[in-house]
Protein backbone atom coordinates (compact mmCIF):
# COMPACT_ATOMS: atom_id res chain seq x y z
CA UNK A 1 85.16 101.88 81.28
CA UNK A 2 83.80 103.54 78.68
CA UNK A 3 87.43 103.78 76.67
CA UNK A 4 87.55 100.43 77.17
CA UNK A 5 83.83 100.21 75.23
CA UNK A 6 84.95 101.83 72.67
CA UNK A 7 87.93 100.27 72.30
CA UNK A 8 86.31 96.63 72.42
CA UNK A 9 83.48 97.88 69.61
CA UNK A 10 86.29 99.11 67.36
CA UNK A 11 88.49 96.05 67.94
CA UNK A 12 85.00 93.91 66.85
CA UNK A 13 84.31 96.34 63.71
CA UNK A 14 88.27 95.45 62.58
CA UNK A 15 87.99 91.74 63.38
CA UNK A 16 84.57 91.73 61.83
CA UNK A 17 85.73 93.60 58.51
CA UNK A 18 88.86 91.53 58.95
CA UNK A 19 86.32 87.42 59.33
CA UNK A 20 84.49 88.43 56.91
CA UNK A 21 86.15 87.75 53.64
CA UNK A 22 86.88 85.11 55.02
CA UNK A 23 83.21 84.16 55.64
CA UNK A 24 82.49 84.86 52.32
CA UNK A 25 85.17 82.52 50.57
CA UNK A 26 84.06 79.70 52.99
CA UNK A 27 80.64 80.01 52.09
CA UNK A 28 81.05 80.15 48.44
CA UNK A 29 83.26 77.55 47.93
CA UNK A 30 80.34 75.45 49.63
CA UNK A 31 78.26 76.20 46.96
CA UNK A 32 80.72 75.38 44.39
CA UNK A 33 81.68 72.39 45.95
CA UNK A 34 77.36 71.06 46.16
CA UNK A 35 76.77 72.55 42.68
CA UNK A 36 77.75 69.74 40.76
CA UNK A 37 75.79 67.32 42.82
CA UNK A 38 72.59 69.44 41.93
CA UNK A 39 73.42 69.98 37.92
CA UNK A 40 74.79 66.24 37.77
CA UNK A 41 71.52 65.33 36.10
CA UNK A 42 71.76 68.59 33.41
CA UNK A 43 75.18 67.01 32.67
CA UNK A 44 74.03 63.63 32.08
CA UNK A 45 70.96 65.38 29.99
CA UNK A 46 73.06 67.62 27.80
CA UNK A 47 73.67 65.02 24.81
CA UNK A 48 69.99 64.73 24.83
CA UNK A 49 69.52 68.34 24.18
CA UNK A 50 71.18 67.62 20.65
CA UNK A 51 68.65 65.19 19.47
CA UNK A 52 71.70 63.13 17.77
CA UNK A 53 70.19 59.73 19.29
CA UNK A 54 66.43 60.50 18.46
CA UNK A 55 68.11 60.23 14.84
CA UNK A 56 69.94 56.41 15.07
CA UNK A 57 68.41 53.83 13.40
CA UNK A 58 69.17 52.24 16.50
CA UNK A 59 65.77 53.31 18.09
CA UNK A 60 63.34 51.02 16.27
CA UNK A 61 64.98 47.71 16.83
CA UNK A 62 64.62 48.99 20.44
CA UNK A 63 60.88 50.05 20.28
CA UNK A 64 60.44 46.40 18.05
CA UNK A 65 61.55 44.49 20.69
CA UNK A 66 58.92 45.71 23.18
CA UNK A 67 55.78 44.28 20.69
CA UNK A 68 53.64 42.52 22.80
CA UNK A 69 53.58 38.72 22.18
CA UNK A 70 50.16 38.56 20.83
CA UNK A 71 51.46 41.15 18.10
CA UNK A 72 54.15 38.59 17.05
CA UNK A 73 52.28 35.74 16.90
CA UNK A 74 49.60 37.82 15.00
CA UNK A 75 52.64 39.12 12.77
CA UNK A 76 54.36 35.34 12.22
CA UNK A 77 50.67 34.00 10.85
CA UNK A 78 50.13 36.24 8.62
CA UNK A 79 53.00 35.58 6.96
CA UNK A 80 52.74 32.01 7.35
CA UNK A 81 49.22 32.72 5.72
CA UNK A 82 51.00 34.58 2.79
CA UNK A 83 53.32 32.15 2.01
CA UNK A 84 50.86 29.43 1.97
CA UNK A 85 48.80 30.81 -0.34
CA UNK A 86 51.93 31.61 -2.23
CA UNK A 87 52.27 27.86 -2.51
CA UNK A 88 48.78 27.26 -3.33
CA UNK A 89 48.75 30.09 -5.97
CA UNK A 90 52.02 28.50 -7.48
CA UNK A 91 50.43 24.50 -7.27
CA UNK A 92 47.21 26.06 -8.76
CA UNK A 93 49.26 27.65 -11.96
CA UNK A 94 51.33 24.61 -12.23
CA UNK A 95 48.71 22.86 -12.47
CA UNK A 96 46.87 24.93 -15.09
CA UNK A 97 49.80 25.29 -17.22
CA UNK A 98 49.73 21.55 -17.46
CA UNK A 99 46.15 21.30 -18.69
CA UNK A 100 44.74 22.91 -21.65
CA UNK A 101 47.22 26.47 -21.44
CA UNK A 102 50.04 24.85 -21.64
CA UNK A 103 49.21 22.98 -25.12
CA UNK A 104 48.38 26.35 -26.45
CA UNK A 105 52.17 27.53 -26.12
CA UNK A 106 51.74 29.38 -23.00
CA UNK A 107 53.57 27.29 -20.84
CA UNK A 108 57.62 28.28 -20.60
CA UNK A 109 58.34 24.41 -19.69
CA UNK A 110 61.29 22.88 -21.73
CA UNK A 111 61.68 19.67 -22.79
CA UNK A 112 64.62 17.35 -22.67
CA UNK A 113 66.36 16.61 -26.18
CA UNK A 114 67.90 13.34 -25.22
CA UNK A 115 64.78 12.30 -23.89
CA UNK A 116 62.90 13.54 -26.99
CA UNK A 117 65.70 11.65 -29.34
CA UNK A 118 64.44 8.95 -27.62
CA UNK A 119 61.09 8.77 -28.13
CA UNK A 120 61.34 9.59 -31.91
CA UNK A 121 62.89 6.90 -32.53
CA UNK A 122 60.90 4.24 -30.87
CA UNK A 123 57.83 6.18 -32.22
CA UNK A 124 59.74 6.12 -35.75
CA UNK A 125 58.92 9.00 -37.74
CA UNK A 126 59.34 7.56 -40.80
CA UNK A 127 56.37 9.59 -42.92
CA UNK A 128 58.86 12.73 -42.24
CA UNK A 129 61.70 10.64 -43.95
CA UNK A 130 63.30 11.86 -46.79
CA UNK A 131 65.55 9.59 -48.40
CA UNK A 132 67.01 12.03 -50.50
CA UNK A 133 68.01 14.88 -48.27
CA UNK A 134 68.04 12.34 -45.29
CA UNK A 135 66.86 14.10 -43.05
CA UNK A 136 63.00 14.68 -41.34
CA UNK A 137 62.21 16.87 -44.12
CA UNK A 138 58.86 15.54 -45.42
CA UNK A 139 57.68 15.68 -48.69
CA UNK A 140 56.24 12.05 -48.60
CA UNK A 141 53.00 11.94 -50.22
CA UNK A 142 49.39 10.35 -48.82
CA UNK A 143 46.58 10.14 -50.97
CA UNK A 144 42.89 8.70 -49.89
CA UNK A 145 39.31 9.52 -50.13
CA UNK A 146 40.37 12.57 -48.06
CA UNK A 147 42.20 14.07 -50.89
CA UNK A 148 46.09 14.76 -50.98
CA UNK A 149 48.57 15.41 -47.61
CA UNK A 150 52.40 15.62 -47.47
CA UNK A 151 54.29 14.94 -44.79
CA UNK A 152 55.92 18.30 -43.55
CA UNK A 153 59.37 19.71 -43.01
CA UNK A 154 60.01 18.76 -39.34
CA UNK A 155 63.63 20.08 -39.13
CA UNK A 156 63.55 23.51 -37.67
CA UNK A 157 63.92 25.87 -41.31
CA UNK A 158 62.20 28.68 -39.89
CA UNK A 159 60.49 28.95 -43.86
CA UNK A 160 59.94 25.57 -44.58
CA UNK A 161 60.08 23.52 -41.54
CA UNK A 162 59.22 24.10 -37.79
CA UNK A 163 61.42 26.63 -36.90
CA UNK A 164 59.51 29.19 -35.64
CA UNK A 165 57.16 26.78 -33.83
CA UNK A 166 57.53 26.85 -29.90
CA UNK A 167 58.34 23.53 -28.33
CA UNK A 168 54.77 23.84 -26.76
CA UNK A 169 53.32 23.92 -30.16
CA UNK A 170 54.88 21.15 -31.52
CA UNK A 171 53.56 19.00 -27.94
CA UNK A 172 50.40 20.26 -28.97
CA UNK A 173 50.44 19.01 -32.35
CA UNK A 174 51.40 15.72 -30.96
CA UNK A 175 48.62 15.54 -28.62
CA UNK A 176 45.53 17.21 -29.93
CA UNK A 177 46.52 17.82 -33.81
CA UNK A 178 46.79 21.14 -33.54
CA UNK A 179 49.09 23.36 -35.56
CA UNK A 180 50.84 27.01 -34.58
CA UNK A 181 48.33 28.07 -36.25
CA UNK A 182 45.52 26.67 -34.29
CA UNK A 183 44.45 24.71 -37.90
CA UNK A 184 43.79 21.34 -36.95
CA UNK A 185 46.11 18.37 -38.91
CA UNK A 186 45.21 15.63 -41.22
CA UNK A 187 45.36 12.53 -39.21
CA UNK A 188 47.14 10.96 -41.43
CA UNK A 189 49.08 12.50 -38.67
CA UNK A 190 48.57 9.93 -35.94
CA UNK A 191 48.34 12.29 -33.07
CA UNK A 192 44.79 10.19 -32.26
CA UNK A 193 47.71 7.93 -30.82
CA UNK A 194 50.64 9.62 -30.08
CA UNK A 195 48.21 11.40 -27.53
CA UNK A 196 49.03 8.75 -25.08
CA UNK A 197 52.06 10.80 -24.43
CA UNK A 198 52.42 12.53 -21.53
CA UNK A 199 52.88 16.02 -21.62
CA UNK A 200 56.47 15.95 -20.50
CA UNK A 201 57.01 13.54 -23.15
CA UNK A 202 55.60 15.21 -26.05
CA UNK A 203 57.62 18.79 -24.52
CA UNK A 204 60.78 16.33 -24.84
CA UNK A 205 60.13 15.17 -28.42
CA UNK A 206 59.55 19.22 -29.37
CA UNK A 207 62.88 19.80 -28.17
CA UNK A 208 64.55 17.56 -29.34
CA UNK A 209 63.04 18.70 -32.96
CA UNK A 210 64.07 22.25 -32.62
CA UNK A 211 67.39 21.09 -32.10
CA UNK A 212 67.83 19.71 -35.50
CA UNK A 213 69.53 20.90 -38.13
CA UNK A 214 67.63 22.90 -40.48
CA UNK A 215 67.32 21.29 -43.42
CA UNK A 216 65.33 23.50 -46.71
CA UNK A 217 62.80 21.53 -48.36
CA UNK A 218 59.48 23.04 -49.43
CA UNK A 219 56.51 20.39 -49.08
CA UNK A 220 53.80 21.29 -51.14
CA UNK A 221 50.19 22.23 -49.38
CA UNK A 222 47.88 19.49 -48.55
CA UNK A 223 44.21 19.09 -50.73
CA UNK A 224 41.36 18.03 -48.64
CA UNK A 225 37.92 17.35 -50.10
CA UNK A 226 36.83 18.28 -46.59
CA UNK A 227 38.39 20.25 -43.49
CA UNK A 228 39.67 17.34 -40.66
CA UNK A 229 37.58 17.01 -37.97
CA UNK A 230 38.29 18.48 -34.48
CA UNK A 231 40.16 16.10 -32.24
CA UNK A 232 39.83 15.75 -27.83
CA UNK A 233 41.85 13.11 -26.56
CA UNK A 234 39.45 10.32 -24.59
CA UNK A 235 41.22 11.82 -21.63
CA UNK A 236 44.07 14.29 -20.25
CA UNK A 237 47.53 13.33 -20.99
CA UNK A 238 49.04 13.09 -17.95
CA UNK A 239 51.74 15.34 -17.21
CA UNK A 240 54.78 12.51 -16.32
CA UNK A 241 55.78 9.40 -18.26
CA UNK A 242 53.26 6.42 -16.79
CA UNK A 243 55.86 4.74 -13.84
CA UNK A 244 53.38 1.57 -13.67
CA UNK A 245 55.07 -1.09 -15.78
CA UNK A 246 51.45 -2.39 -17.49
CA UNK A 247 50.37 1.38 -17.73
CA UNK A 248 53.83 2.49 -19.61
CA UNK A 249 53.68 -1.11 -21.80
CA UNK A 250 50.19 -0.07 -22.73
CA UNK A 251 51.39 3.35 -23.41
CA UNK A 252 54.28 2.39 -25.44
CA UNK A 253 52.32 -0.29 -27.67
CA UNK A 254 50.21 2.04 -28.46
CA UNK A 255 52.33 5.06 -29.49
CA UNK A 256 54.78 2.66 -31.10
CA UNK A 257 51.69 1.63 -33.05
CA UNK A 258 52.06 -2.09 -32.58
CA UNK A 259 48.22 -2.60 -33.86
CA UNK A 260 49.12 -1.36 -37.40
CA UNK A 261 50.94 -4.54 -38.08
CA UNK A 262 49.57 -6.82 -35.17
CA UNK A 263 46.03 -6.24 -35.60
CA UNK A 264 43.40 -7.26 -38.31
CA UNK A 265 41.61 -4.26 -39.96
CA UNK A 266 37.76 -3.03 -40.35
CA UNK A 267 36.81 -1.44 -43.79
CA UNK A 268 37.68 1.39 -42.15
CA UNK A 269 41.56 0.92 -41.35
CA UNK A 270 40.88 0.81 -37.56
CA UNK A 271 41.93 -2.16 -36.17
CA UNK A 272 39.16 -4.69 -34.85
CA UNK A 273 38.67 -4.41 -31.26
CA UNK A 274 37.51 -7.86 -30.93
CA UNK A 275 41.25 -9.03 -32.44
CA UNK A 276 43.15 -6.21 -31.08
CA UNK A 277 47.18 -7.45 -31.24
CA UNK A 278 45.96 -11.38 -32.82
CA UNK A 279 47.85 -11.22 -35.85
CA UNK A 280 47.03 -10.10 -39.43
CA UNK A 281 48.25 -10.62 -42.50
CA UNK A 282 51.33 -7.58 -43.96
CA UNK A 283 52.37 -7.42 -47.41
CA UNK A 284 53.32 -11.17 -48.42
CA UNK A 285 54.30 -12.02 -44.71
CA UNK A 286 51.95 -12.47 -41.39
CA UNK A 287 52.49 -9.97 -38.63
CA UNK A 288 52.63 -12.38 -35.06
CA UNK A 289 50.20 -13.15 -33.11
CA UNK A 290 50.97 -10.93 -29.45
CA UNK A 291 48.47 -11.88 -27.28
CA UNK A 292 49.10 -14.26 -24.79
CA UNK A 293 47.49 -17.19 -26.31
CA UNK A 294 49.13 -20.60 -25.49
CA UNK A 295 49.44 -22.42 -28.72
CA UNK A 296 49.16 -19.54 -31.61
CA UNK A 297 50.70 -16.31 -29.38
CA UNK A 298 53.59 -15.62 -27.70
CA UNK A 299 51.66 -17.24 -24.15
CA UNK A 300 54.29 -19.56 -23.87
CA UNK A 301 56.94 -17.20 -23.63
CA UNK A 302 58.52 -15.63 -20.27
CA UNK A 303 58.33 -11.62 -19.88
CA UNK A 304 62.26 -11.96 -20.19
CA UNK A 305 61.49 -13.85 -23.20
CA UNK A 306 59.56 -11.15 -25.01
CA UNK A 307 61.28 -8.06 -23.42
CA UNK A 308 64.68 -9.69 -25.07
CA UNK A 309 63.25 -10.44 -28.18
CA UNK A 310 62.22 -6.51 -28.53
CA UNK A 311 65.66 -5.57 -27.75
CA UNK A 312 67.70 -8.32 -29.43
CA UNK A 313 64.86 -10.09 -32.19
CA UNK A 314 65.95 -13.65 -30.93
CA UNK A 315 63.13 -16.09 -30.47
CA UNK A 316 63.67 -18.30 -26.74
CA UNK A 317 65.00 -20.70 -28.81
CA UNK A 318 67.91 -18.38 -29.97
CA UNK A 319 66.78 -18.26 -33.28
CA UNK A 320 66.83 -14.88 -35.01
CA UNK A 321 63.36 -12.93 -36.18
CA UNK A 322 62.79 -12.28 -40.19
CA UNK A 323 61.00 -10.04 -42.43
CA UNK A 324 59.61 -6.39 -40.95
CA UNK A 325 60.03 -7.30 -37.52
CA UNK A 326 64.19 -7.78 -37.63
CA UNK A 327 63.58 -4.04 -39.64
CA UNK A 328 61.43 -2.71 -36.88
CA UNK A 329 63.62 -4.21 -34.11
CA UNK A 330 66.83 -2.54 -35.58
CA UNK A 331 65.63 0.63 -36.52
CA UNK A 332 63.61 1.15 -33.36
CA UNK A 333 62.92 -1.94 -30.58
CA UNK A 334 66.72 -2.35 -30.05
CA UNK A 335 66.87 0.98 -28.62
CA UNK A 336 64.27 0.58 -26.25
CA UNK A 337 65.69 0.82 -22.29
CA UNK A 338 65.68 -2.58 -20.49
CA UNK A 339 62.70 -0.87 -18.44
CA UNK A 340 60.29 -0.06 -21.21
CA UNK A 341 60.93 -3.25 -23.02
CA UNK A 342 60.54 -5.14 -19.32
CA UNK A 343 56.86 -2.75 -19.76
CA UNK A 344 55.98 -3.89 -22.89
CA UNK A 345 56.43 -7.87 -21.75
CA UNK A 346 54.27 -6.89 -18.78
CA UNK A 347 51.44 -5.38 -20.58
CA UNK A 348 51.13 -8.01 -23.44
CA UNK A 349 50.74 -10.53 -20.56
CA UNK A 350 47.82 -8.75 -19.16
CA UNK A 351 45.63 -8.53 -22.75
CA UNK A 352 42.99 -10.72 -23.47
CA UNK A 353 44.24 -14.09 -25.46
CA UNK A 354 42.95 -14.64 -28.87
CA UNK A 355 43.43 -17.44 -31.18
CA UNK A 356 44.63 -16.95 -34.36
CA UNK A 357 47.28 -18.58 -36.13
CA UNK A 358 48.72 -17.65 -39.12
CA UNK A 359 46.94 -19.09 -42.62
């Protein structure tokens, strides 16, 4: 028995010697096999541990997306704040640049030459006529109790025109008298009525000027007994052309100076206000009575009537005008638009009628 002890404990140390490598490889490829499971989330960590994604612009579209409503809404009025006040900030400096600044030569608005070309010549600019050089040259010569004025060089000869005048100085010489300068004009200028330009208008007629062809002609300086007196238009030209047919026919008589001929004078020159467009006697011929009187002015006539006789100087009864109104009608009325001349026909209907025939 006890051989067969020992034999039994030897056989166990063998087999046990023998299992247990065994044992050992079984047991460690268990752990091998549950490691992964364990690290998985190391492995899924491991890009982290470079940073690299911290760094992608990516990120804050991410964290921007998760504002809180309120913020957006907060964000969104503020800048719908911004830009209104934009707006308002841009209305407010329109709207000083087309006041007082913008007759100074401040303003960078640019008027239209065709427009301008226009105007001229229904104004007629004949003072700055020079038959000679014909061209707006000046040189013509006014003399009064005022002393001595020329007209001036208009054509844009940077020494002895308007050339280095901005087209905003030459609107506000049309509107307030005012020179480049800031010397206020003879009004033998008429600015006193070419002020019923708009603004846009009188920009137009400064471009148009500038685009001239220089033309040399050195006017001599005026002599004044005294120094012209400040002018302020009786109120702010507006900043458009008038689009009310009796406000633009008002506007164009009077910058067109229909009075000079039309209306009987004071001692003064200035036309009476009482007889404002009745008639009056011119040179060794009588200027028309314009109002709408029945039997001595034109109160017979259609507005189709008189807004064809501007354009075409044919009475209603086809006959054809004579004397300084067929001149002013081809030099200047026959270019009139069918709209301002329709204006014109309007406004003349709308004045008070005076009698007056002529003597």
């Amino acid at each position: 028995m006890n051989s067969s002890k020992i034999t039994w404990k030897r056989i166990w140390k063998k087999s046990t010697w023998g299992i247990m490598p065994l044992v050992l490889l079984l047991i460690l490829a268990a752990c091998q096999s549950s490691a992964p499971a364990a690290e998985a989330p190391a492995a899924t960590e491991a890009p982290a541990a470079t940073e690299a994604p911290a760094e992608e612009p990516t990120a804050e579209p991410v964290e921007e997306a998760t504002v809180a409503p309120s913020e957006e809404i907060t964000a969104t009025e503020e800048m719908t704040a911004t830009e209104e006040m934009t707006a308002s900030e841009e209305m407010t400096a329109t709207e000083e640049m087309t006041g007082t600044e913008e007759m100074t030569g401040t303003s960078s608005t640019l008027g239209i030459p065709a427009n301008g070309e226009y105007l001229t010549t229904i104004i007629g600019c004949g003072c700055h006529f020079n038959s000679d050089l014909g061209a707006l040259v000046g040189g013509n010569e006014f003399e009064g109790d005022y002393g001595v004025v020329y007209a001036m060089n208009i054509t844009p000869d940077p020494d002895t025109g308007i050339g280095t005048w901005t087209v905003e100085q030459i609107a506000a010489a049309l509107l307030t008298g005012v020179d480049n300068e800031g010397e206020q004009i003879h009004p033998v200028m008429p600015y006193m009525r070419l002020s019923a330009l708009s603004q846009q208008e009188a920009l137009d007629i400064g471009a148009y000027l500038l685009s001239l062809d220089p033309v040399v002609n050195e006017v001599p300086a005026r002599e004044l007994t005294e120094d012209p007196a400040p002018f302020t238009p009786a109120s702010a030209p507006l900043a458009e052309p008038q689009t009310d047919p009796v406000a633009r026919g008002e506007q164009l008589v009077t910058v067109t100076n229909c009075a000079g001929c039309h209306s009987p004078k004071n001692e003064d020159g200035s036309p009476m206000a009482d007889m404002m467009l009745a008639g009056a006697p011119l040179r060794d011929e009588f200027a028309s009575n314009i109002t709408p009187d029945e039997e001595t002015g034109i109160g017979a006539w259609s507005e189709e009537e008189i807004a064809n006789f501007l354009r075409t100087g044919l009475y209603p009864d086809g006959s054809a005008v004579e004397g300084a109104m067929a001149q002013q009608i081809e030099r200047r009325f026959s270019k009139l638009t069918e709209e301002d001349a329709a204006a014109i026909a309007a406004f003349l209907k709308t004045i008070p009628a005076v009698s007056n025939a002529a003597p």
